[in-house]
PDB file of N, CA and C in Angstrom:
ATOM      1  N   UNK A   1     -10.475  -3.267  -9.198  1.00  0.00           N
ATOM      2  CA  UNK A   1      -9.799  -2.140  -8.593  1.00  0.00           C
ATOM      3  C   UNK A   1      -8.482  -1.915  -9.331  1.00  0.00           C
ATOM      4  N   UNK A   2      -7.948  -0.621  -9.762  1.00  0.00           N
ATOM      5  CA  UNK A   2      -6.657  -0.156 -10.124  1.00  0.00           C
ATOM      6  C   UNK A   2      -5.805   0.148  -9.560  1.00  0.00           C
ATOM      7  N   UNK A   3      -4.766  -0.685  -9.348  1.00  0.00           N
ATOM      8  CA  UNK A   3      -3.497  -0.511  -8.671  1.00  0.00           C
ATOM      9  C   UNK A   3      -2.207   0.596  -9.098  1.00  0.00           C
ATOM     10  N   UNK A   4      -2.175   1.548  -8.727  1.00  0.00           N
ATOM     11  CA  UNK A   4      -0.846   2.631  -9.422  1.00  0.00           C
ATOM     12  C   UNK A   4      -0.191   2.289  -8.487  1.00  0.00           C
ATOM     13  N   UNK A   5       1.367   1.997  -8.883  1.00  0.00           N
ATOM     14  CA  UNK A   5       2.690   2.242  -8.170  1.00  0.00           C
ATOM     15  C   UNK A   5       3.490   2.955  -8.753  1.00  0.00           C
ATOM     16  N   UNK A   6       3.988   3.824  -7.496  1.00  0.00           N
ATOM     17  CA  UNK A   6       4.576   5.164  -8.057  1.00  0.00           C
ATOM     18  C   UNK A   6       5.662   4.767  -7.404  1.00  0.00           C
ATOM     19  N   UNK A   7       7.594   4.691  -7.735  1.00  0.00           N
ATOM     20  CA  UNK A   7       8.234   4.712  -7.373  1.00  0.00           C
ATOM     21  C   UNK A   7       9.149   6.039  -7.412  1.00  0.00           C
ATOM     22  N   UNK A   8       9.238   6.650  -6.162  1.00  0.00           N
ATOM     23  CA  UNK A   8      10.491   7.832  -6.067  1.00  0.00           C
ATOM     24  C   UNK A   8      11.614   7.549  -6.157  1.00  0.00           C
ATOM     25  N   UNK A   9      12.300   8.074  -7.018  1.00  0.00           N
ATOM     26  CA  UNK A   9      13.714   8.044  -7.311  1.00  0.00           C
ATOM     27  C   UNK A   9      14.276   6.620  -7.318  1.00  0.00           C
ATOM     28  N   UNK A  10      13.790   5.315  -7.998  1.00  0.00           N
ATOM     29  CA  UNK A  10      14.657   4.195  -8.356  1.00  0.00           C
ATOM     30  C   UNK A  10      13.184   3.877  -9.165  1.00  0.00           C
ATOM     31  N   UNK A  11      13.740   2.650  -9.841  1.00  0.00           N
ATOM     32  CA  UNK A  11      12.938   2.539 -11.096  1.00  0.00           C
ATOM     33  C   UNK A  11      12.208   0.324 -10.164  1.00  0.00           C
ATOM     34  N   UNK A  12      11.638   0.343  -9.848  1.00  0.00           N
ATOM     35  CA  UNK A  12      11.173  -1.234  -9.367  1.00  0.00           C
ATOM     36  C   UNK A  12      11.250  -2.479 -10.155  1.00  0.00           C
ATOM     37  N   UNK A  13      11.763  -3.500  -9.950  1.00  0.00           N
ATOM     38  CA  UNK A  13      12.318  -4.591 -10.897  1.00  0.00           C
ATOM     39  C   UNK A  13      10.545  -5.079 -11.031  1.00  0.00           C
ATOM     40  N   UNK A  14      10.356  -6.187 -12.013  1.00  0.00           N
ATOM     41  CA  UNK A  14       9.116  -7.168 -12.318  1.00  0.00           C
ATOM     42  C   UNK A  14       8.469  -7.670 -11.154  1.00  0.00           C
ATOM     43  N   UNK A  15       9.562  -8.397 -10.237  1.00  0.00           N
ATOM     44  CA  UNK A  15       9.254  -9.012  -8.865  1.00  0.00           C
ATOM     45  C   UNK A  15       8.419  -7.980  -8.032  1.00  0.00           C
ATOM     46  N   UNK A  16       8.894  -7.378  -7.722  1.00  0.00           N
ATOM     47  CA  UNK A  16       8.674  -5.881  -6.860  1.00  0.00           C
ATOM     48  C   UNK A  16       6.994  -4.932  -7.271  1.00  0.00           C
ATOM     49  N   UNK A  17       7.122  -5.479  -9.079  1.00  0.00           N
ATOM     50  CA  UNK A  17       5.450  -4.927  -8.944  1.00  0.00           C
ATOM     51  C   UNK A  17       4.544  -5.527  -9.147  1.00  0.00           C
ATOM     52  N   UNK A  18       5.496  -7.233  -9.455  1.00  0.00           N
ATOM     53  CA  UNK A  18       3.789  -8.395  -9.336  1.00  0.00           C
ATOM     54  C   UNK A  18       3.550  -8.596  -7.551  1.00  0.00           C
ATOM     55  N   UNK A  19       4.896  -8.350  -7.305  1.00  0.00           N
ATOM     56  CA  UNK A  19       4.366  -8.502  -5.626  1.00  0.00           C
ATOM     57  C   UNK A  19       3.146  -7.496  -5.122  1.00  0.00           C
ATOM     58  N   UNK A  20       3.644  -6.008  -5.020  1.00  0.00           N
ATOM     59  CA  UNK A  20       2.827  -5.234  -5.052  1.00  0.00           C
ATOM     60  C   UNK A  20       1.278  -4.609  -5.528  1.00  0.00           C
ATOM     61  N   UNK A  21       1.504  -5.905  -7.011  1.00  0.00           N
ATOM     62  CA  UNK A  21      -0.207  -5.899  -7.313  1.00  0.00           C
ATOM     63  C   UNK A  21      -1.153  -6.727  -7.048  1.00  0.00           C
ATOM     64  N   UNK A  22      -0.188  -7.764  -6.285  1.00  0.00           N
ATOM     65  CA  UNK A  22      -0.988  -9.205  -6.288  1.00  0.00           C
ATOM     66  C   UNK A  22      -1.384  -8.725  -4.905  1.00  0.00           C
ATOM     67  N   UNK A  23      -0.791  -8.592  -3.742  1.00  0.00           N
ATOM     68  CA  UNK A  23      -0.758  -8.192  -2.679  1.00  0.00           C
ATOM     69  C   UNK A  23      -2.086  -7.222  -2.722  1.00  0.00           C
ATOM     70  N   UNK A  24      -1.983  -5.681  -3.366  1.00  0.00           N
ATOM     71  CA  UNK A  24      -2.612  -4.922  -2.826  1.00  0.00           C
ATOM     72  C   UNK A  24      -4.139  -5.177  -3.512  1.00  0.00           C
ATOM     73  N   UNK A  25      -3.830  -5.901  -4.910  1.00  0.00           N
ATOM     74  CA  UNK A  25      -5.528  -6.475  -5.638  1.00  0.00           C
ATOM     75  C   UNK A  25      -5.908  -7.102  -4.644  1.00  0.00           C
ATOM     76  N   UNK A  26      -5.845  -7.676  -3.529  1.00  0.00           N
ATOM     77  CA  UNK A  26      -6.469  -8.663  -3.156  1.00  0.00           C
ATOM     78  C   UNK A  26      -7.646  -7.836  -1.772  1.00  0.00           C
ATOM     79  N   UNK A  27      -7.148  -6.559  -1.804  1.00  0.00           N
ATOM     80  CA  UNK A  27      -7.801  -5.695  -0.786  1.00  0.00           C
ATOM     81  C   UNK A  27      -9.547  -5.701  -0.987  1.00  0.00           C
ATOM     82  N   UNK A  28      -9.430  -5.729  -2.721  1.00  0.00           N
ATOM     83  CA  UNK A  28     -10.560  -5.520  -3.248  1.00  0.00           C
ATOM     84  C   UNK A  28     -11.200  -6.703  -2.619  1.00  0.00           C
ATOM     85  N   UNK A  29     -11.445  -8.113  -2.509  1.00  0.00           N
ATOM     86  CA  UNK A  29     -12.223  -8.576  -1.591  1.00  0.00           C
ATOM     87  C   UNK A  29     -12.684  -8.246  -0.424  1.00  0.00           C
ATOM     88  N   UNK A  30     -11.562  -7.276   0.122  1.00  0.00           N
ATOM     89  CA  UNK A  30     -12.763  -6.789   1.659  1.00  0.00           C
ATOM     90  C   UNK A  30     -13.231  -6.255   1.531  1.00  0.00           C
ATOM     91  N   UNK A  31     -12.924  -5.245   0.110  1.00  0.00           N
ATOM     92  CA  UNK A  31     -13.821  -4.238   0.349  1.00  0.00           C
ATOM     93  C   UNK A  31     -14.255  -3.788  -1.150  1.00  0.00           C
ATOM     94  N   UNK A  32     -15.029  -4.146  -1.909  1.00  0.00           N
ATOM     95  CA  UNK A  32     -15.252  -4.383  -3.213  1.00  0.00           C
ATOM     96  C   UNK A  32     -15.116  -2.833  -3.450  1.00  0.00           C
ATOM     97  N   UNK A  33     -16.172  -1.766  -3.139  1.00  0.00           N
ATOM     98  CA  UNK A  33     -16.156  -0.534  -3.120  1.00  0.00           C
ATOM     99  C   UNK A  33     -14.684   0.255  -3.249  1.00  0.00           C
ATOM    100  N   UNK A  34     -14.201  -0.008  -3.386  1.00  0.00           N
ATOM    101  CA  UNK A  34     -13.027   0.231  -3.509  1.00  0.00           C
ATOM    102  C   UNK A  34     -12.086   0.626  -4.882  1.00  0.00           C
ATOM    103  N   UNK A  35     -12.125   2.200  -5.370  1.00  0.00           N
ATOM    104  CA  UNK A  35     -11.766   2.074  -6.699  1.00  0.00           C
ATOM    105  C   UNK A  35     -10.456   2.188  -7.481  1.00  0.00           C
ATOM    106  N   UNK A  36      -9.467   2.476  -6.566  1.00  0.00           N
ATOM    107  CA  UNK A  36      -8.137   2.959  -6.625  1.00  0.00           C
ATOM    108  C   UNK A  36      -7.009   2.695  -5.519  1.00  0.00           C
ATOM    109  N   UNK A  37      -6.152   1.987  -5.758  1.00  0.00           N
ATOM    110  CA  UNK A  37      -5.007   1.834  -4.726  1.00  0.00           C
ATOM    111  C   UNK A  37      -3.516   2.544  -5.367  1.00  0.00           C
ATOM    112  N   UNK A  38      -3.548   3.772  -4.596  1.00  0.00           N
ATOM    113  CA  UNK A  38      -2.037   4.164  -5.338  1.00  0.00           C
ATOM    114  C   UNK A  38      -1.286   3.641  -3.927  1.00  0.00           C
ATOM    115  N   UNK A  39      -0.091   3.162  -4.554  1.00  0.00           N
ATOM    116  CA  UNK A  39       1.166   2.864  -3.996  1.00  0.00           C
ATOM    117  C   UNK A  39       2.547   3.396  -4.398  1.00  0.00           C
ATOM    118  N   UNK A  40       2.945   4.621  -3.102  1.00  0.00           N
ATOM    119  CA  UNK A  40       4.220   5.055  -3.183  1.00  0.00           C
ATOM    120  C   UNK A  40       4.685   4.078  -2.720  1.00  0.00           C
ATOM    121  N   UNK A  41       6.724   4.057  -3.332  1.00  0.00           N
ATOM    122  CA  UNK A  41       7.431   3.151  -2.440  1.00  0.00           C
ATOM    123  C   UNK A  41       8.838   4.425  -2.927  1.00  0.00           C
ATOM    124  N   UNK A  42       9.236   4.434  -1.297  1.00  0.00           N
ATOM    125  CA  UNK A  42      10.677   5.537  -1.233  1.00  0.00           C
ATOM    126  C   UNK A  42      11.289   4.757  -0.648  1.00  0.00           C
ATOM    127  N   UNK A  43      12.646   5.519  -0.722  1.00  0.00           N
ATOM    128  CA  UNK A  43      14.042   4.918   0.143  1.00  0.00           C
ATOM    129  C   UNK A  43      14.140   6.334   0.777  1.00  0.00           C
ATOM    130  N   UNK A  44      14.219   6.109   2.451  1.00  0.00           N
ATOM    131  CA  UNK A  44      14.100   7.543   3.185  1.00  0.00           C
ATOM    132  C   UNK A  44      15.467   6.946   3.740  1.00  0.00           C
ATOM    133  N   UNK A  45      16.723   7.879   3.683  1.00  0.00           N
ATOM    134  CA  UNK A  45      17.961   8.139   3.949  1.00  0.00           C
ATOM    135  C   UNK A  45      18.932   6.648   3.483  1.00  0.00           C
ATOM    136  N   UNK A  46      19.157   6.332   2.226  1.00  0.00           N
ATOM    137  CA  UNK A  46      19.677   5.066   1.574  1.00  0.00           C
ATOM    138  C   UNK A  46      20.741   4.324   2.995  1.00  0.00           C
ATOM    139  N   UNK A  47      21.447   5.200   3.623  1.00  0.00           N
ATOM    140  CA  UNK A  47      22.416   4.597   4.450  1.00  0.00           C
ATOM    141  C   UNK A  47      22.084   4.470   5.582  1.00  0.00           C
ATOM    142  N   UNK A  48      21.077   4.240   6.417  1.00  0.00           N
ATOM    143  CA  UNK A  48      20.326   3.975   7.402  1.00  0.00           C
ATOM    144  C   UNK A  48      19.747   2.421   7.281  1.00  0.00           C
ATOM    145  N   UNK A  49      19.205   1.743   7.975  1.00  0.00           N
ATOM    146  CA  UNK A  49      18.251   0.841   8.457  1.00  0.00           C
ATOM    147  C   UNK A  49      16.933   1.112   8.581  1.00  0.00           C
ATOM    148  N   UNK A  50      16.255  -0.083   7.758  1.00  0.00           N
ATOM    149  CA  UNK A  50      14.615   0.929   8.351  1.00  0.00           C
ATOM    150  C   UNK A  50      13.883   1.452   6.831  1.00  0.00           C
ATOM    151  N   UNK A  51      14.610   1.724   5.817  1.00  0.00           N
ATOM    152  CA  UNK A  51      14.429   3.099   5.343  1.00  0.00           C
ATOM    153  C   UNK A  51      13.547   3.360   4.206  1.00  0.00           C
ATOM    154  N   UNK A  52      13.139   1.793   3.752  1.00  0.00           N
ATOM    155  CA  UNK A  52      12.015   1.373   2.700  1.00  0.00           C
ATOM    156  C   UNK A  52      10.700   2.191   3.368  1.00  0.00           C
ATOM    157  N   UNK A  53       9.952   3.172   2.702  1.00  0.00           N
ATOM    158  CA  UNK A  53       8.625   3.478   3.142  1.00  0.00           C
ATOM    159  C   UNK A  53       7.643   2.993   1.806  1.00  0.00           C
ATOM    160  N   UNK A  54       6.671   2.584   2.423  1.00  0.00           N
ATOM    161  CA  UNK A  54       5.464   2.172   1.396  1.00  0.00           C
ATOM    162  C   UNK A  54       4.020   2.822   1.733  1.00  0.00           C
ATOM    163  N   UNK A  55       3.389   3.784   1.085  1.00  0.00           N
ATOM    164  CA  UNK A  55       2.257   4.550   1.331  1.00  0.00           C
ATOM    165  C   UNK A  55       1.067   3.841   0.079  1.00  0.00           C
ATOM    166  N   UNK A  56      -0.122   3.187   1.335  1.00  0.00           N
ATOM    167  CA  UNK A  56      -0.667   2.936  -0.054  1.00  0.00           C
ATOM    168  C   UNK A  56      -2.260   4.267   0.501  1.00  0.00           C
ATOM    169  N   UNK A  57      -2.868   4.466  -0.577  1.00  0.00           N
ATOM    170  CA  UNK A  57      -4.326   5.395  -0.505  1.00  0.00           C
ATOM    171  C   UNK A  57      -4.738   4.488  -1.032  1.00  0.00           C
ATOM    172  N   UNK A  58      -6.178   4.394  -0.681  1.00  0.00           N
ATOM    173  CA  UNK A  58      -7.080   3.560  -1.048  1.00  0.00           C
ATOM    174  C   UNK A  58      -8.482   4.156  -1.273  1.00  0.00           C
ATOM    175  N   UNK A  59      -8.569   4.901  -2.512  1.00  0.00           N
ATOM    176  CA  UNK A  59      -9.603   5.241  -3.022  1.00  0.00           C
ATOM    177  C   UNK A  59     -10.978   5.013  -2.596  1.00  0.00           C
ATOM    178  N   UNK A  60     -11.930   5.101  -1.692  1.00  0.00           N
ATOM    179  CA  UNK A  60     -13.672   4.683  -1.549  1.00  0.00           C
ATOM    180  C   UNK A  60     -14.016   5.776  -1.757  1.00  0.00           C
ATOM    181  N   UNK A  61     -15.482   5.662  -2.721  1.00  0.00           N
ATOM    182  CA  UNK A  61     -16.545   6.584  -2.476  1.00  0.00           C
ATOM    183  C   UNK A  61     -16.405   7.713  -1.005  1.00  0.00           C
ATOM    184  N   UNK A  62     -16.508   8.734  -0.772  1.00  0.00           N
ATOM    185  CA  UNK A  62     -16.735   9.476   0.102  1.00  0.00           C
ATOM    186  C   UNK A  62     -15.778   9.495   1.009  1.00  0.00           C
ATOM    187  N   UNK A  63     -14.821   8.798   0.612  1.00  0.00           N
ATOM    188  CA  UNK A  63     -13.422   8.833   2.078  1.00  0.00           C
ATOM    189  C   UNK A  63     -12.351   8.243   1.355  1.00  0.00           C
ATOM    190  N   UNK A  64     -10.796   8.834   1.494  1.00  0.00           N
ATOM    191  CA  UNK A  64      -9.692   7.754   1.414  1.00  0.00           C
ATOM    192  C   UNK A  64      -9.156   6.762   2.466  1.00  0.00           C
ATOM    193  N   UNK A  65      -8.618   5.859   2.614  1.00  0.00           N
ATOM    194  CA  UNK A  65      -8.091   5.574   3.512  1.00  0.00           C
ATOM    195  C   UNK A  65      -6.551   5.486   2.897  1.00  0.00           C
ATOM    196  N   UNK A  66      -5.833   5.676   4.311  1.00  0.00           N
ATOM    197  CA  UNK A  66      -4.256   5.775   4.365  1.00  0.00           C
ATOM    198  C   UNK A  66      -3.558   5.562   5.021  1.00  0.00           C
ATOM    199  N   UNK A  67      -2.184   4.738   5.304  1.00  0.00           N
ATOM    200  CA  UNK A  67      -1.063   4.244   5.542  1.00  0.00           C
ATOM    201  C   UNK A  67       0.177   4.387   4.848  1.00  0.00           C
ATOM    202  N   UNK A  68       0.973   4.366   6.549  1.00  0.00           N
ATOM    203  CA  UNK A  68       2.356   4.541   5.906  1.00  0.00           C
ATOM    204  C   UNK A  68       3.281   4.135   6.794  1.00  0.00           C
ATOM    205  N   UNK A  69       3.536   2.756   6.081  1.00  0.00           N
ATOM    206  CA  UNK A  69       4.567   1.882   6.779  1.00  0.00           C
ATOM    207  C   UNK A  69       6.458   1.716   6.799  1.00  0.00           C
ATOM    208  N   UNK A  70       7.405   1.840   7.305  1.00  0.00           N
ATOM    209  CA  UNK A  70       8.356   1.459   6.831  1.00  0.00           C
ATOM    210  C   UNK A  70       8.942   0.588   7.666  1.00  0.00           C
ATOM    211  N   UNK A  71      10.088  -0.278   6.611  1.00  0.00           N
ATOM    212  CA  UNK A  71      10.797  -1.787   6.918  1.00  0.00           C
ATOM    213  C   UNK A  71      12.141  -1.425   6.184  1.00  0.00           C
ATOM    214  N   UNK A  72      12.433  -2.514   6.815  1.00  0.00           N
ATOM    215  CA  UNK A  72      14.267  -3.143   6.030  1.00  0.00           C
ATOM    216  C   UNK A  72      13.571  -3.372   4.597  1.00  0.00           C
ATOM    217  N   UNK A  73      12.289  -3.756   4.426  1.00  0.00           N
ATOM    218  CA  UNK A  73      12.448  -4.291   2.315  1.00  0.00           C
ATOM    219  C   UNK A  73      11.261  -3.687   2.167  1.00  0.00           C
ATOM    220  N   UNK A  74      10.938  -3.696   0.961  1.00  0.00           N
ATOM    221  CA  UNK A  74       9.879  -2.951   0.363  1.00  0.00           C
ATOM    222  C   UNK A  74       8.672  -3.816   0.809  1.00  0.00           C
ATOM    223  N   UNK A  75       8.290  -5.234   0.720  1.00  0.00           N
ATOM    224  CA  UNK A  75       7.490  -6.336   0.563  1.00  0.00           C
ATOM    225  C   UNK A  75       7.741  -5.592   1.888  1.00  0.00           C
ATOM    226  N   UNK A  76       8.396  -6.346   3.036  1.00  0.00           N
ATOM    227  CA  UNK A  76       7.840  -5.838   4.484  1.00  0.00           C
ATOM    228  C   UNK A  76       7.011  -5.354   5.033  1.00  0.00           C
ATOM    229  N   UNK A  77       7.484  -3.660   4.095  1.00  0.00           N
ATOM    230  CA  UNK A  77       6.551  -2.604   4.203  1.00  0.00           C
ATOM    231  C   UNK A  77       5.357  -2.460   3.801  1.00  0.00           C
ATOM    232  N   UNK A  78       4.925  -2.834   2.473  1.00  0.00           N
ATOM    233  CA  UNK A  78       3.999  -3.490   2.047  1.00  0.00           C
ATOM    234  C   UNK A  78       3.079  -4.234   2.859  1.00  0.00           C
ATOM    235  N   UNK A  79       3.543  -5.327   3.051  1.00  0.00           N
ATOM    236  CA  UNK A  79       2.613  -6.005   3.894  1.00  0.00           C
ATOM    237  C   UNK A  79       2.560  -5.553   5.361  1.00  0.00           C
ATOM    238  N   UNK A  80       3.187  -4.799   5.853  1.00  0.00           N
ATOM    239  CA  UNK A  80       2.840  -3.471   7.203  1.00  0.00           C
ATOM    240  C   UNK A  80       1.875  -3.165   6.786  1.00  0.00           C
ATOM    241  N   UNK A  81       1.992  -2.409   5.562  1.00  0.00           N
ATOM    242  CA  UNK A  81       0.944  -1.032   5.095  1.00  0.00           C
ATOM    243  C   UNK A  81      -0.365  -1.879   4.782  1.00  0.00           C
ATOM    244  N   UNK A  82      -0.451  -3.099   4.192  1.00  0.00           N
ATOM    245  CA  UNK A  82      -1.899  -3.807   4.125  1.00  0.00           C
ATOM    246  C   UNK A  82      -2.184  -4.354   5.472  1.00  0.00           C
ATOM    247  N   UNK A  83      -1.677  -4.911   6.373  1.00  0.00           N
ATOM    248  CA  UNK A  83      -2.340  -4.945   8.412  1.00  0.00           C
ATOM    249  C   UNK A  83      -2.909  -3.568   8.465  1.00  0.00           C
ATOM    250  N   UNK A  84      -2.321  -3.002   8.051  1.00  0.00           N
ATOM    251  CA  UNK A  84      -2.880  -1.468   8.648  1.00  0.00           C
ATOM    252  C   UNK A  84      -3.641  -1.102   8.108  1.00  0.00           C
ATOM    253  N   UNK A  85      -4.023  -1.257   6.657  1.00  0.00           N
ATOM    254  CA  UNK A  85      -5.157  -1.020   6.002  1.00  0.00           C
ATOM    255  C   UNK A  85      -6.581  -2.138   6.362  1.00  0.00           C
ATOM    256  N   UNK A  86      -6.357  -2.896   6.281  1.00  0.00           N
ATOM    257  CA  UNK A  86      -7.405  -4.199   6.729  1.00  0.00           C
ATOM    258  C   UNK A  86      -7.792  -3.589   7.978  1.00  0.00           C
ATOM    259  N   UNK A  87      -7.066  -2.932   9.329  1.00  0.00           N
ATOM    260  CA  UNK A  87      -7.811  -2.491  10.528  1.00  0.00           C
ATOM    261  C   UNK A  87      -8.457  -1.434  10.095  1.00  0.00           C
ATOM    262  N   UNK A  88      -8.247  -0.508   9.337  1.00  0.00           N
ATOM    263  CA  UNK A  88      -8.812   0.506   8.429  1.00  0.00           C
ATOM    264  C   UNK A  88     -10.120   0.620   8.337  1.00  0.00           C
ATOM    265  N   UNK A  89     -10.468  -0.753   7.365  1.00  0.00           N
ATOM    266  CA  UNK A  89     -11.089  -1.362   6.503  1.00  0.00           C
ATOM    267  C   UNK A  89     -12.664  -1.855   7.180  1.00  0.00           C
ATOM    268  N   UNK A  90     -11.694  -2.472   8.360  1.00  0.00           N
ATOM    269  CA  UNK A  90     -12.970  -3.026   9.157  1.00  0.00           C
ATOM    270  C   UNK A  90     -13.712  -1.792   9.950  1.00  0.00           C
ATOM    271  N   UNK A  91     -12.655  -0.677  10.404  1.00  0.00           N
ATOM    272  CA  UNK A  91     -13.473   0.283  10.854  1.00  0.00           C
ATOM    273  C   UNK A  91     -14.543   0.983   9.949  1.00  0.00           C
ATOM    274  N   UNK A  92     -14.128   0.811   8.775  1.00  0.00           N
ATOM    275  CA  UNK A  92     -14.922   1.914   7.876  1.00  0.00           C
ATOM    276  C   UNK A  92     -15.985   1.340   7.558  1.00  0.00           C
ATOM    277  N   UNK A  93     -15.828  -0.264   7.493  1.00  0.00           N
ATOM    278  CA  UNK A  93     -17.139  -0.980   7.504  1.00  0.00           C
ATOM    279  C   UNK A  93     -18.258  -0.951   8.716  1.00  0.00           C
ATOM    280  N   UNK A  94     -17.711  -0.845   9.629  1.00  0.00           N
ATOM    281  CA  UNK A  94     -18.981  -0.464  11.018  1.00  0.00           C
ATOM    282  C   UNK A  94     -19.430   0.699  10.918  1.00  0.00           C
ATOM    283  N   UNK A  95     -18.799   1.239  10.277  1.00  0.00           N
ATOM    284  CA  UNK A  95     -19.496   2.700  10.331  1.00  0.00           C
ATOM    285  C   UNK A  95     -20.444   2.950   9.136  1.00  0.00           C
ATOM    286  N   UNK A  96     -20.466   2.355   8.472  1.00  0.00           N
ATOM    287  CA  UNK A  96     -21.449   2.306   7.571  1.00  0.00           C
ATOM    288  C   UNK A  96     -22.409   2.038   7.744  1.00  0.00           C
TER     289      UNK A  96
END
């Protein structure tokens, strides 16, 4: 599976996108079918709390799935946005 991370307006250190690929590659075990994970990561209002958002799409045959989590850190959000995808995941599998 191919992981894109798209960052809005700041540029993401090394840490920030082995986290993000190691993390979101690993989706591909639940769900092999699976051909594309783009990952936005924004800063929604810099002087607030909260304000990291992380959107990942998750490419399948015949459907996307989508989330959109935000936290105090990017990783947080991240790993919000993959709980939420995994309940996703399992739904889309019963329905099959």
């Amino acid at each position: 599976m191919k992981v894109v991370l798209n960052a809005v307006k700041f540029t993401p250190d090394e840490k920030l996108q082995n986290f993000v690929n190691d993390k979101v590659g690993k989706i591909e075990r639940l769900l092999p079918e699976a051909l594309q994970a783009d990952v936005s990561l924004k800063v929604d209002k810099p002087e607030t709390n909260n304000n990291k958002i992380a959107e990942i799409r998750l490419g399948v045959r015949g459907k996307d799935l989508f989330v959109t989590k935000q936290a105090d850190s990017f990783e947080e959000a991240v790993m919000l946005s993959i709980d939420a995808l995994k309940t996703q995941i399992d739904k889309f599998k019963e329905k099959k």
